[in-house]
PDB file of N, CA and C in Angstrom:
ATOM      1  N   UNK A   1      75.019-156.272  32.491  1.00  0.00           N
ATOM      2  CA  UNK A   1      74.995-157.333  33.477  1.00  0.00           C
ATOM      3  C   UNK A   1      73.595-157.965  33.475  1.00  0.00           C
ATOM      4  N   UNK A   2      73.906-158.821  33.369  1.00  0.00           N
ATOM      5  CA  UNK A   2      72.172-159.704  33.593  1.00  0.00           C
ATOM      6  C   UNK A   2      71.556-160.396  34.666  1.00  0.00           C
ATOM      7  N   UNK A   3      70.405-161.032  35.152  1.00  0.00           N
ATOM      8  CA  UNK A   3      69.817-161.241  35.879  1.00  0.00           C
ATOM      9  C   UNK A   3      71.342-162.332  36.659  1.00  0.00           C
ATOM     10  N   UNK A   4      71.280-163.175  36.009  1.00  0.00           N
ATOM     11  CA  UNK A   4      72.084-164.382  36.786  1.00  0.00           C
ATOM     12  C   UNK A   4      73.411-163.681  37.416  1.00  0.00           C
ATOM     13  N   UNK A   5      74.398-162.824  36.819  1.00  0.00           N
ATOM     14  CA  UNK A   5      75.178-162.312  37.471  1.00  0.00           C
ATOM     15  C   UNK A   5      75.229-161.300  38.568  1.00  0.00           C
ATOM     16  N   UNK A   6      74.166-160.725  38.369  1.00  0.00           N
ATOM     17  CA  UNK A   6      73.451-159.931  39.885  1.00  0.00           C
ATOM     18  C   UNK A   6      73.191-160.786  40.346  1.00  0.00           C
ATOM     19  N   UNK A   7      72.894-161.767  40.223  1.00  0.00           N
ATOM     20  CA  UNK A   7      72.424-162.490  41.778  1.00  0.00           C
ATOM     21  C   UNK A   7      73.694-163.425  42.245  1.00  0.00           C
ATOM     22  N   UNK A   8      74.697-163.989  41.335  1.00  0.00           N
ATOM     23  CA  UNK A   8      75.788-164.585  42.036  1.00  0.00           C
ATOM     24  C   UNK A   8      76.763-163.384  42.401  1.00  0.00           C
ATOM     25  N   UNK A   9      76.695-162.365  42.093  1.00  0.00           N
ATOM     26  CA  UNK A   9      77.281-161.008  42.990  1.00  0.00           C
ATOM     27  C   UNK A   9      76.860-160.901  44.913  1.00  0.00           C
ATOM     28  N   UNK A  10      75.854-161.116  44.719  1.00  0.00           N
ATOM     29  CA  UNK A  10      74.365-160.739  45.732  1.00  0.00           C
ATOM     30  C   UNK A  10      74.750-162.320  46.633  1.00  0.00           C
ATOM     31  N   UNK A  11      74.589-163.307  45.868  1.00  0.00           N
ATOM     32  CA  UNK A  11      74.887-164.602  47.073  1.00  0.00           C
ATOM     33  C   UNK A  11      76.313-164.609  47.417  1.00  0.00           C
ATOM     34  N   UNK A  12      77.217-164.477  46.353  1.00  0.00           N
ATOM     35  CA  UNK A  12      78.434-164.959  46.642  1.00  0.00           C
ATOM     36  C   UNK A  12      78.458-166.175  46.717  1.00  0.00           C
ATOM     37  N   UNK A  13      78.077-166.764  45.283  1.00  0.00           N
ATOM     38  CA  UNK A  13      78.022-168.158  45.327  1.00  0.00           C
ATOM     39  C   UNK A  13      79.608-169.099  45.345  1.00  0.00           C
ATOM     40  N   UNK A  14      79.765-170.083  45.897  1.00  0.00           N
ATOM     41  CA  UNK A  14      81.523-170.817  45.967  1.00  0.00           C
ATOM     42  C   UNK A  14      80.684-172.043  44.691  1.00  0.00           C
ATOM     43  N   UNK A  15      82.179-172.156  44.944  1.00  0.00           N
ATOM     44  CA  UNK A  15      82.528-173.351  43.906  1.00  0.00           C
ATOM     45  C   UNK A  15      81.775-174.603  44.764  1.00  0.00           C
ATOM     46  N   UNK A  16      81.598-176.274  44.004  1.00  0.00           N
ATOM     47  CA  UNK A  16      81.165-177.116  44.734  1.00  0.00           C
ATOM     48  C   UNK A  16      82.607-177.249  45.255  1.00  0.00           C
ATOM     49  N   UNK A  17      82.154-178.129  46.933  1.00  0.00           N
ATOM     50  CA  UNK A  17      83.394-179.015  47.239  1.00  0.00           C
ATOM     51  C   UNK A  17      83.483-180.328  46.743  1.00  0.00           C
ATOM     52  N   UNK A  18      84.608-180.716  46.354  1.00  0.00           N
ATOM     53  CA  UNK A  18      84.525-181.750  45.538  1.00  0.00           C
ATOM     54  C   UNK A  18      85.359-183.225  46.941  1.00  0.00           C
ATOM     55  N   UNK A  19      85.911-182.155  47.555  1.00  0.00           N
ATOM     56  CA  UNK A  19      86.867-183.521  48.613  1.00  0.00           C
ATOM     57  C   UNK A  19      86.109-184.414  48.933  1.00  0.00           C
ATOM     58  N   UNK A  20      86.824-185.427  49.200  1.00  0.00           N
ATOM     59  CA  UNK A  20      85.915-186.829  49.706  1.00  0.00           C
ATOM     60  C   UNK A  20      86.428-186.732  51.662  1.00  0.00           C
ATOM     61  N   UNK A  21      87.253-186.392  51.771  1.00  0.00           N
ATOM     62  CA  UNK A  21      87.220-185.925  53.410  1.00  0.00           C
ATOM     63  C   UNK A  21      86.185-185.459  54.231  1.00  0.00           C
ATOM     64  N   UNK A  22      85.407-183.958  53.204  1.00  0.00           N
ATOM     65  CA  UNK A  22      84.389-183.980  53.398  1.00  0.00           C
ATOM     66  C   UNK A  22      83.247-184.444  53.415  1.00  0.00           C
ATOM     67  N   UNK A  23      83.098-185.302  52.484  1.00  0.00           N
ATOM     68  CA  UNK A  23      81.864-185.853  52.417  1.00  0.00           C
ATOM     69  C   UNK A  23      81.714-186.765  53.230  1.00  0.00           C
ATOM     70  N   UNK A  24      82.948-187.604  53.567  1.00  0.00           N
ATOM     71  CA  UNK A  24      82.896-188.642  54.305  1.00  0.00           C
ATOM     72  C   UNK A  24      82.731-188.281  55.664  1.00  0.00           C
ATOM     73  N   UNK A  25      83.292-186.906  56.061  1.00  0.00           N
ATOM     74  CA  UNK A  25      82.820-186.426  57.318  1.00  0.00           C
ATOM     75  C   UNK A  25      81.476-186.511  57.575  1.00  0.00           C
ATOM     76  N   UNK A  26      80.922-185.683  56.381  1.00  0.00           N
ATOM     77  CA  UNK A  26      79.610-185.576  56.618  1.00  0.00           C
ATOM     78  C   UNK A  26      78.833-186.462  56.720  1.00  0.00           C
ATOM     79  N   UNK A  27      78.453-187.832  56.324  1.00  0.00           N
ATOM     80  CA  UNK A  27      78.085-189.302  55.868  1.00  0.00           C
ATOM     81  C   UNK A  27      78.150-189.466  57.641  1.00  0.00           C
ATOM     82  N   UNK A  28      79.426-189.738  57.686  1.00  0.00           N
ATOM     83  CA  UNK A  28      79.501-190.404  59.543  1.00  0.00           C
ATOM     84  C   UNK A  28      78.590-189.536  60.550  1.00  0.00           C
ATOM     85  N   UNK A  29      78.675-188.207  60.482  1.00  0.00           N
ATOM     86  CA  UNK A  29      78.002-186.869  61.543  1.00  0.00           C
ATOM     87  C   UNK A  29      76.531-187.646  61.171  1.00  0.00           C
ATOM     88  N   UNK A  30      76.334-187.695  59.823  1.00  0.00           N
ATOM     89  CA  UNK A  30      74.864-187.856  59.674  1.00  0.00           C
ATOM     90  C   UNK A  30      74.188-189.166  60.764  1.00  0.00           C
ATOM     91  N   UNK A  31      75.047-189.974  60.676  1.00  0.00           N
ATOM     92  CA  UNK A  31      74.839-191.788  61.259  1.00  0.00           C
ATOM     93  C   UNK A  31      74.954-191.466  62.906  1.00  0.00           C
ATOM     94  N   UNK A  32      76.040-190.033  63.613  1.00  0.00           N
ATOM     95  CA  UNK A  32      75.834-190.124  64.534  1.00  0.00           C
ATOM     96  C   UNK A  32      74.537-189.524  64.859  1.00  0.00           C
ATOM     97  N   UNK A  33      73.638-188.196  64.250  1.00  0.00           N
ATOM     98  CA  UNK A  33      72.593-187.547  64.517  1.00  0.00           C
ATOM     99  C   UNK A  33      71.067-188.556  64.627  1.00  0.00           C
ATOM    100  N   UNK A  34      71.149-189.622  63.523  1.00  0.00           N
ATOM    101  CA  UNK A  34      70.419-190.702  63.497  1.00  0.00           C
ATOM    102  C   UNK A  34      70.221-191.348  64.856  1.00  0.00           C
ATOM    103  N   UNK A  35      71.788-191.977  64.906  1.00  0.00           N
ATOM    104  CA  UNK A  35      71.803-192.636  66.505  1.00  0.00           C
ATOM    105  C   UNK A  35      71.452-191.764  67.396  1.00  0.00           C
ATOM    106  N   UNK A  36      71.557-190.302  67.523  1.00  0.00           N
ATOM    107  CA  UNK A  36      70.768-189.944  68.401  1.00  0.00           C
ATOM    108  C   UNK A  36      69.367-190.201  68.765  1.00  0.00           C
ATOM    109  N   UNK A  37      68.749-189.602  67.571  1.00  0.00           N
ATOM    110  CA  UNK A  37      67.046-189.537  66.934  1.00  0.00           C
ATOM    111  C   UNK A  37      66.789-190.869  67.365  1.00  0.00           C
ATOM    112  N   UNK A  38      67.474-192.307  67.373  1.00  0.00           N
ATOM    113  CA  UNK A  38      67.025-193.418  67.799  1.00  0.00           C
ATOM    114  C   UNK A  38      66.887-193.469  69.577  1.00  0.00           C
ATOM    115  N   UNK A  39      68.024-193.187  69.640  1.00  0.00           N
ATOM    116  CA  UNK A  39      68.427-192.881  71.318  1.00  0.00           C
ATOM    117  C   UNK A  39      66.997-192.446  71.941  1.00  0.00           C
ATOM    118  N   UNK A  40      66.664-191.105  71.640  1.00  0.00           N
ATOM    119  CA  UNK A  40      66.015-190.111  71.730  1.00  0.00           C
ATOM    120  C   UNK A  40      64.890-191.075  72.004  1.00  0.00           C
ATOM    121  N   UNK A  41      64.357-191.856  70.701  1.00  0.00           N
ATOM    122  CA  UNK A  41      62.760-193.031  70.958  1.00  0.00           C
ATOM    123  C   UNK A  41      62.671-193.786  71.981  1.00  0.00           C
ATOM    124  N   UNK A  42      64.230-194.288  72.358  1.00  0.00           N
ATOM    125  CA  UNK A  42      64.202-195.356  73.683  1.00  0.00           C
ATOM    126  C   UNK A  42      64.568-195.187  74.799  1.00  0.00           C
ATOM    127  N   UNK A  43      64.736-193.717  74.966  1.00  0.00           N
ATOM    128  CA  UNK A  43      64.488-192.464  76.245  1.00  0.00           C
ATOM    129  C   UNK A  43      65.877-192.708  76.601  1.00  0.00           C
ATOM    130  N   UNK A  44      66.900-192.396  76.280  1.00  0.00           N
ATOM    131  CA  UNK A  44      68.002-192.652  76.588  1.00  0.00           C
ATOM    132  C   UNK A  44      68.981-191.224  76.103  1.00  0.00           C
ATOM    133  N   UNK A  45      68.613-190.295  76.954  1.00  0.00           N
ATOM    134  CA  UNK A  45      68.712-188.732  76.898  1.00  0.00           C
ATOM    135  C   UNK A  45      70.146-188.691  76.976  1.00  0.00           C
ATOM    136  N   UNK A  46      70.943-189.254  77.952  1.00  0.00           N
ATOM    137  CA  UNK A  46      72.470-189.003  78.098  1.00  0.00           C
ATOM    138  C   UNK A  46      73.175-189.535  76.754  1.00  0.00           C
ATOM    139  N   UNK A  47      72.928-190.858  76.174  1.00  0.00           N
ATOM    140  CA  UNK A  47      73.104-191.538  74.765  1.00  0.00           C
ATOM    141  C   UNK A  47      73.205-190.249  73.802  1.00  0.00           C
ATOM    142  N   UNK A  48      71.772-189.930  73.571  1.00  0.00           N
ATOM    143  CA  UNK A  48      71.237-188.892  72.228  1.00  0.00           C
ATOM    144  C   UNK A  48      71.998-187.501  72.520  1.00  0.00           C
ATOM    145  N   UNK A  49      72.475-187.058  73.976  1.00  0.00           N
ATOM    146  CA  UNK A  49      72.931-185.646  73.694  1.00  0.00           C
ATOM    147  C   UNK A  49      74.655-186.268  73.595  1.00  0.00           C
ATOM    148  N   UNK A  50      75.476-187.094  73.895  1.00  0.00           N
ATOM    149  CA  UNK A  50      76.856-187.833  73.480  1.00  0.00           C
ATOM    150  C   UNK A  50      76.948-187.805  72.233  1.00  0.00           C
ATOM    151  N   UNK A  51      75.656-187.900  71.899  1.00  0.00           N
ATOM    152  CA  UNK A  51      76.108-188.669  70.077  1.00  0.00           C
ATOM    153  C   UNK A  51      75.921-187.169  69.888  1.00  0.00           C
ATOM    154  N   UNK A  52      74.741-186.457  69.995  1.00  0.00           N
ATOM    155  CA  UNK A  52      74.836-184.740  69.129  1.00  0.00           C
ATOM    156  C   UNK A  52      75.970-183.905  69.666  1.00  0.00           C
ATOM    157  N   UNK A  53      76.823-184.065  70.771  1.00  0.00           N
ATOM    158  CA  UNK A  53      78.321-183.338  70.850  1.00  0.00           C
ATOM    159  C   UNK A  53      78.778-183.684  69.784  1.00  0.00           C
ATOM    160  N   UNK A  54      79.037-185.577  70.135  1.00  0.00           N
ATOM    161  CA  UNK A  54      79.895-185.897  68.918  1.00  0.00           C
ATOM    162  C   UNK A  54      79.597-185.433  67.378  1.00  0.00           C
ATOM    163  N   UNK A  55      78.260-184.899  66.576  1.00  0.00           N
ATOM    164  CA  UNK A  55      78.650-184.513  66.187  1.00  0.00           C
ATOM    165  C   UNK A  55      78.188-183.419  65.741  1.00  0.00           C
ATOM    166  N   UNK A  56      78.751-182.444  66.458  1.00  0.00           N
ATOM    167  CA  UNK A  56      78.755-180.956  66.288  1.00  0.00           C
ATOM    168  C   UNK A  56      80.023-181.087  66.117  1.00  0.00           C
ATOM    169  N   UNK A  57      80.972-181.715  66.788  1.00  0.00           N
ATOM    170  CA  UNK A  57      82.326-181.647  66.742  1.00  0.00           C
ATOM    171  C   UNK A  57      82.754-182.672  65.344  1.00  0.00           C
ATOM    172  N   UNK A  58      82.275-183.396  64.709  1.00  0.00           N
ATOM    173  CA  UNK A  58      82.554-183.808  63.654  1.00  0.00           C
ATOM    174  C   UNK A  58      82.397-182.206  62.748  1.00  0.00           C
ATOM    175  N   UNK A  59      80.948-181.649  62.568  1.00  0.00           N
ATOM    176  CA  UNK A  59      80.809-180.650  61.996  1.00  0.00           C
ATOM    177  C   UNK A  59      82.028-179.880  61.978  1.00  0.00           C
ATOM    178  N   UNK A  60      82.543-179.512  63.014  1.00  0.00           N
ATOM    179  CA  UNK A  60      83.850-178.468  62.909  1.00  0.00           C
ATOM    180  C   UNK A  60      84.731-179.081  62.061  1.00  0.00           C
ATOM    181  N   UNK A  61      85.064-180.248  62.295  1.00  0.00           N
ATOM    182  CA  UNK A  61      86.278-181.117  61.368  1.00  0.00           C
ATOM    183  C   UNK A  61      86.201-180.920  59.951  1.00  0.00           C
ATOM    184  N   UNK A  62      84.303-180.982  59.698  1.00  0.00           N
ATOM    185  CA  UNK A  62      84.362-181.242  58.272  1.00  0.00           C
ATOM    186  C   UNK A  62      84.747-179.802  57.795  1.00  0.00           C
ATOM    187  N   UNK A  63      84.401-178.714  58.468  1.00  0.00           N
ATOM    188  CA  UNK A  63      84.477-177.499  57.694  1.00  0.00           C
ATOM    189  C   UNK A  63      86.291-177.507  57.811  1.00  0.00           C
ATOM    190  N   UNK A  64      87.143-178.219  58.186  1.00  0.00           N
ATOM    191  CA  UNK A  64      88.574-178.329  57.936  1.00  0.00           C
ATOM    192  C   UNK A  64      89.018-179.354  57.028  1.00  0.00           C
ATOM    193  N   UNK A  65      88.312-180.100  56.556  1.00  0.00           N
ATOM    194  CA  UNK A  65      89.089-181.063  55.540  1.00  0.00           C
ATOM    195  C   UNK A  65      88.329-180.582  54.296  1.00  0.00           C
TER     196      UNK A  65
END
């Protein structure tokens, strides 16, 4: 056994995901975390924590598509 296969034993490395469900999940979560981070500059605290629910809860979705 050689170096590289001890260590993908050891990580338990997966395959890539290849879906576009996902990615596209991920793409939008990203645009809402942004709009937060903007929120956040123009003190608009109730805005920035709406948008980071929204997406934590995108997060869950993506780990389903």
């Amino acid at each position: 056994m050689n170096e590289l296969d001890s260590a993908e034993n050891f990580f338990n490395i997966q395959p890539k995901d290849t879906s576009k469900g996902h990615f596209y999940t991920s793409l939008i979560k990203s645009i809402f975390r942004i709009g937060a981070g903007a929120a956040l500059c123009f003190g608009m605290l109730f805005t920035a924590g709406l948008l980071l629910i929204i997406a934590e809860l995108l997060g869950i979705v993506e780990e389903l598509v």
